[in-house]
C-alpha atoms as a PDB file:
ATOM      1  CA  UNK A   1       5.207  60.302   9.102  1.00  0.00           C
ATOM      2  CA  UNK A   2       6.068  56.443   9.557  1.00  0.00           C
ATOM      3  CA  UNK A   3       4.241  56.080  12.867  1.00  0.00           C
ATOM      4  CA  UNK A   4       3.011  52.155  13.097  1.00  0.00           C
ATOM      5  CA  UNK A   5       4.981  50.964   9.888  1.00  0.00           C
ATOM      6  CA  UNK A   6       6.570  48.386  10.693  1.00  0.00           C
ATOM      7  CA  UNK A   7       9.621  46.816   9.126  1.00  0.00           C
ATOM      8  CA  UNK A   8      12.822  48.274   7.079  1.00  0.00           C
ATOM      9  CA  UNK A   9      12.684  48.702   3.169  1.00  0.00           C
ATOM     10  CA  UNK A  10      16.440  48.240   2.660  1.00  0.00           C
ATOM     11  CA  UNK A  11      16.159  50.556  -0.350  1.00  0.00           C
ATOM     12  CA  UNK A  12      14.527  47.936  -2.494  1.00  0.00           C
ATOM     13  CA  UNK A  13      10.752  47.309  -3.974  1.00  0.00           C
ATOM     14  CA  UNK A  14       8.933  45.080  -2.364  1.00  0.00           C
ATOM     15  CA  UNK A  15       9.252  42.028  -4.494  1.00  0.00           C
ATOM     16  CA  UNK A  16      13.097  42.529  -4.314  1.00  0.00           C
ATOM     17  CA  UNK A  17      12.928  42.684  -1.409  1.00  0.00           C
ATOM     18  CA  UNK A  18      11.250  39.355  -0.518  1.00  0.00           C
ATOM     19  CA  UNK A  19      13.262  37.965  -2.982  1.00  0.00           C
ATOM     20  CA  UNK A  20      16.501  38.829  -1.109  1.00  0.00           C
ATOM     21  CA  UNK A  21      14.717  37.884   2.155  1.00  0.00           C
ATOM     22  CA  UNK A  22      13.939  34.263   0.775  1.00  0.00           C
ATOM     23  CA  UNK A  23      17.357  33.817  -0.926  1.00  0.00           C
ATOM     24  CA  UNK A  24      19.087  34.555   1.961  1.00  0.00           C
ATOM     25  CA  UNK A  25      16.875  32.362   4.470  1.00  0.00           C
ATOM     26  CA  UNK A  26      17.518  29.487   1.689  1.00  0.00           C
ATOM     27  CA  UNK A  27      21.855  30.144   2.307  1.00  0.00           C
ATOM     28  CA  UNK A  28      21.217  30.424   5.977  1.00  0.00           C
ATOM     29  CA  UNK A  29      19.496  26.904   5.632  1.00  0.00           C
ATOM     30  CA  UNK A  30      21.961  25.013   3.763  1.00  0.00           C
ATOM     31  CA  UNK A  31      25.052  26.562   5.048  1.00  0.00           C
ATOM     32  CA  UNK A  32      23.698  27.449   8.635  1.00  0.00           C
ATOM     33  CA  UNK A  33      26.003  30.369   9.197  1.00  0.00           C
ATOM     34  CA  UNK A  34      26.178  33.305   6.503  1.00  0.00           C
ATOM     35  CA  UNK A  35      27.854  36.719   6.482  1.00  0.00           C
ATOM     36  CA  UNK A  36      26.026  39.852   5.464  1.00  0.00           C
ATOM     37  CA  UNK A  37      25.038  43.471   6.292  1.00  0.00           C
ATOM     38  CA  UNK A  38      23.853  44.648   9.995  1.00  0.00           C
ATOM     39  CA  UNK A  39      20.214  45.645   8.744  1.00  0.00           C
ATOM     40  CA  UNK A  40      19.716  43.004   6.383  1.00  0.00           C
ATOM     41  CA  UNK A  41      20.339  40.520   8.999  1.00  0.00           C
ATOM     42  CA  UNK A  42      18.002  42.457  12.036  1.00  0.00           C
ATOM     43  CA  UNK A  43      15.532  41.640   9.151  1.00  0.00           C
ATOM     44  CA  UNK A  44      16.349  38.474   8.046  1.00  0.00           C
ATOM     45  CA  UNK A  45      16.395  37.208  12.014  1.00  0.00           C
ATOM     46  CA  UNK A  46      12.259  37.104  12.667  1.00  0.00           C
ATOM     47  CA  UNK A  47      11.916  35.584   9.009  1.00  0.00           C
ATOM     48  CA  UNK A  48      13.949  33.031   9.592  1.00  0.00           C
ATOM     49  CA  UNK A  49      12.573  32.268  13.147  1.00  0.00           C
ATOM     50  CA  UNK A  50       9.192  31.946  11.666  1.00  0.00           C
ATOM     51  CA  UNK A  51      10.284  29.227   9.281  1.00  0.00           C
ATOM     52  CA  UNK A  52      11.830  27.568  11.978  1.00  0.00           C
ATOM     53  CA  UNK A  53       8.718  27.580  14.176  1.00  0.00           C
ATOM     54  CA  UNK A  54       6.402  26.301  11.040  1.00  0.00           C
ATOM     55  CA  UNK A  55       9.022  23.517  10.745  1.00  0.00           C
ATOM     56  CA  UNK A  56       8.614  22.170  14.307  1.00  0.00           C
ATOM     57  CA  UNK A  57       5.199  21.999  14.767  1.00  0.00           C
ATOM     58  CA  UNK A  58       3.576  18.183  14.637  1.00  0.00           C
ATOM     59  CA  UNK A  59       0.951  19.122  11.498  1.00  0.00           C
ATOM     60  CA  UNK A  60       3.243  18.459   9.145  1.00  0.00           C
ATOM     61  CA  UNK A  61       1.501  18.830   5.681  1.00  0.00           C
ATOM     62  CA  UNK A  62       0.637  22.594   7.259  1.00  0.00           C
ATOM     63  CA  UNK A  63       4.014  24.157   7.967  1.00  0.00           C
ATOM     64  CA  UNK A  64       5.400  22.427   4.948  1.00  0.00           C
ATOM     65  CA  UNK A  65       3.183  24.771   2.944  1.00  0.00           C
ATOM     66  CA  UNK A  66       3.797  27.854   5.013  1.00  0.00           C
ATOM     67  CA  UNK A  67       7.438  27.137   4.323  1.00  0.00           C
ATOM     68  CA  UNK A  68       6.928  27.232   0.467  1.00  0.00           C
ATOM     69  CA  UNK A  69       5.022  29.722   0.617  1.00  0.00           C
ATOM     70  CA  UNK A  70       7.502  31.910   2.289  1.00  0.00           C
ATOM     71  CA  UNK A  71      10.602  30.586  -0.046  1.00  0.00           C
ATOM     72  CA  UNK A  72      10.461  31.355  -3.599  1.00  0.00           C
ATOM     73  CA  UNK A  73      12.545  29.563  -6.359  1.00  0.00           C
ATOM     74  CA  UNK A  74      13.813  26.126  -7.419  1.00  0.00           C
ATOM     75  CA  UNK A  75      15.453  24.887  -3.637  1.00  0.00           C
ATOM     76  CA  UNK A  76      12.076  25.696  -1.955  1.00  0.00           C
ATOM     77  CA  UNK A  77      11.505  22.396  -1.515  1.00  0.00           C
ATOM     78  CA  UNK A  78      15.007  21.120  -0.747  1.00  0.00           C
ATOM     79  CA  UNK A  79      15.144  24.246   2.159  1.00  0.00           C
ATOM     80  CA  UNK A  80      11.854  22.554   3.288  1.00  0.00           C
ATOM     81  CA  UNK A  81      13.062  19.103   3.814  1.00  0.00           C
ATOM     82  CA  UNK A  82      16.324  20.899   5.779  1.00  0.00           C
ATOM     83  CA  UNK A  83      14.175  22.297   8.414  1.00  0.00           C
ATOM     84  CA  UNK A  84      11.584  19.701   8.490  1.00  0.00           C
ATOM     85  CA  UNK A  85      14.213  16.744   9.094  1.00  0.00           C
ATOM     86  CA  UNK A  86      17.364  18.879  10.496  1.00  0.00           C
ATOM     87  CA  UNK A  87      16.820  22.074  11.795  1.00  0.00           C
ATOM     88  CA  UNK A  88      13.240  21.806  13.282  1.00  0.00           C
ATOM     89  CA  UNK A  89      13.354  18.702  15.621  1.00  0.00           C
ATOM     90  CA  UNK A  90      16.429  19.846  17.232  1.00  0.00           C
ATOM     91  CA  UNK A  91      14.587  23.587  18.290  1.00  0.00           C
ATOM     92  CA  UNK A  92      11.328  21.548  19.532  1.00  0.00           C
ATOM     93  CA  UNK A  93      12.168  22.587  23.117  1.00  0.00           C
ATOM     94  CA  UNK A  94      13.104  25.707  22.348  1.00  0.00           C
ATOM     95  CA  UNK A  95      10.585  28.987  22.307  1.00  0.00           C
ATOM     96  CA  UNK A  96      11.883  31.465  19.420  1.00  0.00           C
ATOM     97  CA  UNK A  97      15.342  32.873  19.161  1.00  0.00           C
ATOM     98  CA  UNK A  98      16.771  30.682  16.695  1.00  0.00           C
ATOM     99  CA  UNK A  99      18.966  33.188  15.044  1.00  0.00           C
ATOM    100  CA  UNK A 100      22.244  34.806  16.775  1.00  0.00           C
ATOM    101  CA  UNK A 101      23.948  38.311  14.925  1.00  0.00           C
ATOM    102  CA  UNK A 102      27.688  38.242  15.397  1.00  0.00           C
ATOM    103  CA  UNK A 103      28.973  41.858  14.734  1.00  0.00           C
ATOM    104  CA  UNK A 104      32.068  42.149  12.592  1.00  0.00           C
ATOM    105  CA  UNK A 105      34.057  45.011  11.978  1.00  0.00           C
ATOM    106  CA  UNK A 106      32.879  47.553   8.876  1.00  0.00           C
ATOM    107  CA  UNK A 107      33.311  46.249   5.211  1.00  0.00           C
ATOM    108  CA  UNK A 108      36.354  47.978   3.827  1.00  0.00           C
ATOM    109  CA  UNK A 109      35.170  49.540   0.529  1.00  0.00           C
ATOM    110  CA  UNK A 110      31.979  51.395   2.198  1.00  0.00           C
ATOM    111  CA  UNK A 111      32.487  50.832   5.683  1.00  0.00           C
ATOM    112  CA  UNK A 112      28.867  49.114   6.088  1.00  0.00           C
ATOM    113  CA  UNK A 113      28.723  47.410   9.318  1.00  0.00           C
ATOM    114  CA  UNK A 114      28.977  43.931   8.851  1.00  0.00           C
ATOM    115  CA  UNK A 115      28.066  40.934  10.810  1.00  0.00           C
ATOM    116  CA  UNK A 116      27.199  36.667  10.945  1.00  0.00           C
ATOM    117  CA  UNK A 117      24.087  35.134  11.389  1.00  0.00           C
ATOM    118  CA  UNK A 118      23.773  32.054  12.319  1.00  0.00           C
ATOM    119  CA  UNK A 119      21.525  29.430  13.785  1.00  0.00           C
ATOM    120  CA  UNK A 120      22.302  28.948  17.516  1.00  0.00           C
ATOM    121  CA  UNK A 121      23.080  25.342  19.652  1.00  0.00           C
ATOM    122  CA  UNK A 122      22.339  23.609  15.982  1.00  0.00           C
ATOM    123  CA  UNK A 123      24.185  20.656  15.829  1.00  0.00           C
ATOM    124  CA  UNK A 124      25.620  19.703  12.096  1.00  0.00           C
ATOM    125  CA  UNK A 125      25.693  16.312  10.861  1.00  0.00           C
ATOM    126  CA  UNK A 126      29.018  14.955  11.027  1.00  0.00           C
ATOM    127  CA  UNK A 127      28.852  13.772   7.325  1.00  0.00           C
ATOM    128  CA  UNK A 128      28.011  17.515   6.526  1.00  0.00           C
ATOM    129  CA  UNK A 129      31.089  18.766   7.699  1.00  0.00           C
ATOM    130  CA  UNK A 130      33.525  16.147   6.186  1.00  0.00           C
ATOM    131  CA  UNK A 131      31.430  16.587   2.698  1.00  0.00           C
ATOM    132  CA  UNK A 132      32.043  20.468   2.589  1.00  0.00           C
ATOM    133  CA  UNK A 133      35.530  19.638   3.827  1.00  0.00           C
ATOM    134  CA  UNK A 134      36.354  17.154   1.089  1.00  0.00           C
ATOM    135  CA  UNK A 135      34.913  19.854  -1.313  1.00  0.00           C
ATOM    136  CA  UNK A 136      37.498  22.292  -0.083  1.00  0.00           C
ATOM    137  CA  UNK A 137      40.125  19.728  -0.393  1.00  0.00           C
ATOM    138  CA  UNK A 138      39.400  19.289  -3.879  1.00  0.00           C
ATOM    139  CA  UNK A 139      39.381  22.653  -4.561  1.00  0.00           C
ATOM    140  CA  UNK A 140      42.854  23.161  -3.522  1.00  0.00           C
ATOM    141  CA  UNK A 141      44.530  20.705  -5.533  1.00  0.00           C
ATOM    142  CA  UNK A 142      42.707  22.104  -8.494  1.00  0.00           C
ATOM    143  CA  UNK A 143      44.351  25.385  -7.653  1.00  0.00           C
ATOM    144  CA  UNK A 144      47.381  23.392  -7.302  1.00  0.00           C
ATOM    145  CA  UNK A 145      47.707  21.830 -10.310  1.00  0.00           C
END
């Protein structure tokens, strides 16, 4: 019996598992809205709220560390300095429930339910949105050529 276990295994080991959990809080991060599977986002919601909460506390040093501790790979440090400078400072009123679930209809091939997570009342960065904008622009005359 499972009685106390907290948590869902998503069908993966542990250390996939929290490798999934970290890449996916890193692409929340940088693109602040992503699109993936009901359960893996019920999971990914408290993970992500966590980082958030180390980022907007005033020891600095501190949550720093508990945020690269919590990320693993090469953009743990550039996910750190997103939610030290961007994301954290705008949440410092705020008391947990960072993350909102958008449900979508079900994927086509397997009919998993699918849904958006996404950070709520975050405001972008007006140079953001004309960068990844210009980026898509580019993309398209590529295509067009």
């Amino acid at each position: 019996m499972r009685h106390l276990k907290r948590g869902r295994k998503l069908n993966r080991t542990r250390s996939h598992r929290l490798a999934m959990l970290s890449n996916m809080a890193s692409s929340l991060v940088f693109y602040k809205r992503i699109r993936t599977t009901l359960p893996k986002a019920k999971t990914l919601s408290p993970f992500v709220d966590r980082l958030v909460t180390y980022s907007k506390h005033n020891d600095k040093l501190h949550g720093r560390r508990l945020i690269l501790s919590k990320i693993i790979g090469k953009n743990s440090k550039q996910v750190a300095n997103v939610l030290m400078d961007e994301i954290g400072p705008q949440y410092t009123t705020r008391d947990g429930g960072y993350t909102r679930i958008v449900k979508l209809d079900n994927r086509k091939n397997d009919n998993a339910k699918m849904c958006i997570i996404e950070f709520v009342n975050l405001e972008v960065a007006a140079n953001d949105n004309e960068a990844t904008d210009k980026e898509e622009d580019n993309k398209k005359e590529d295509n067009k050529k």
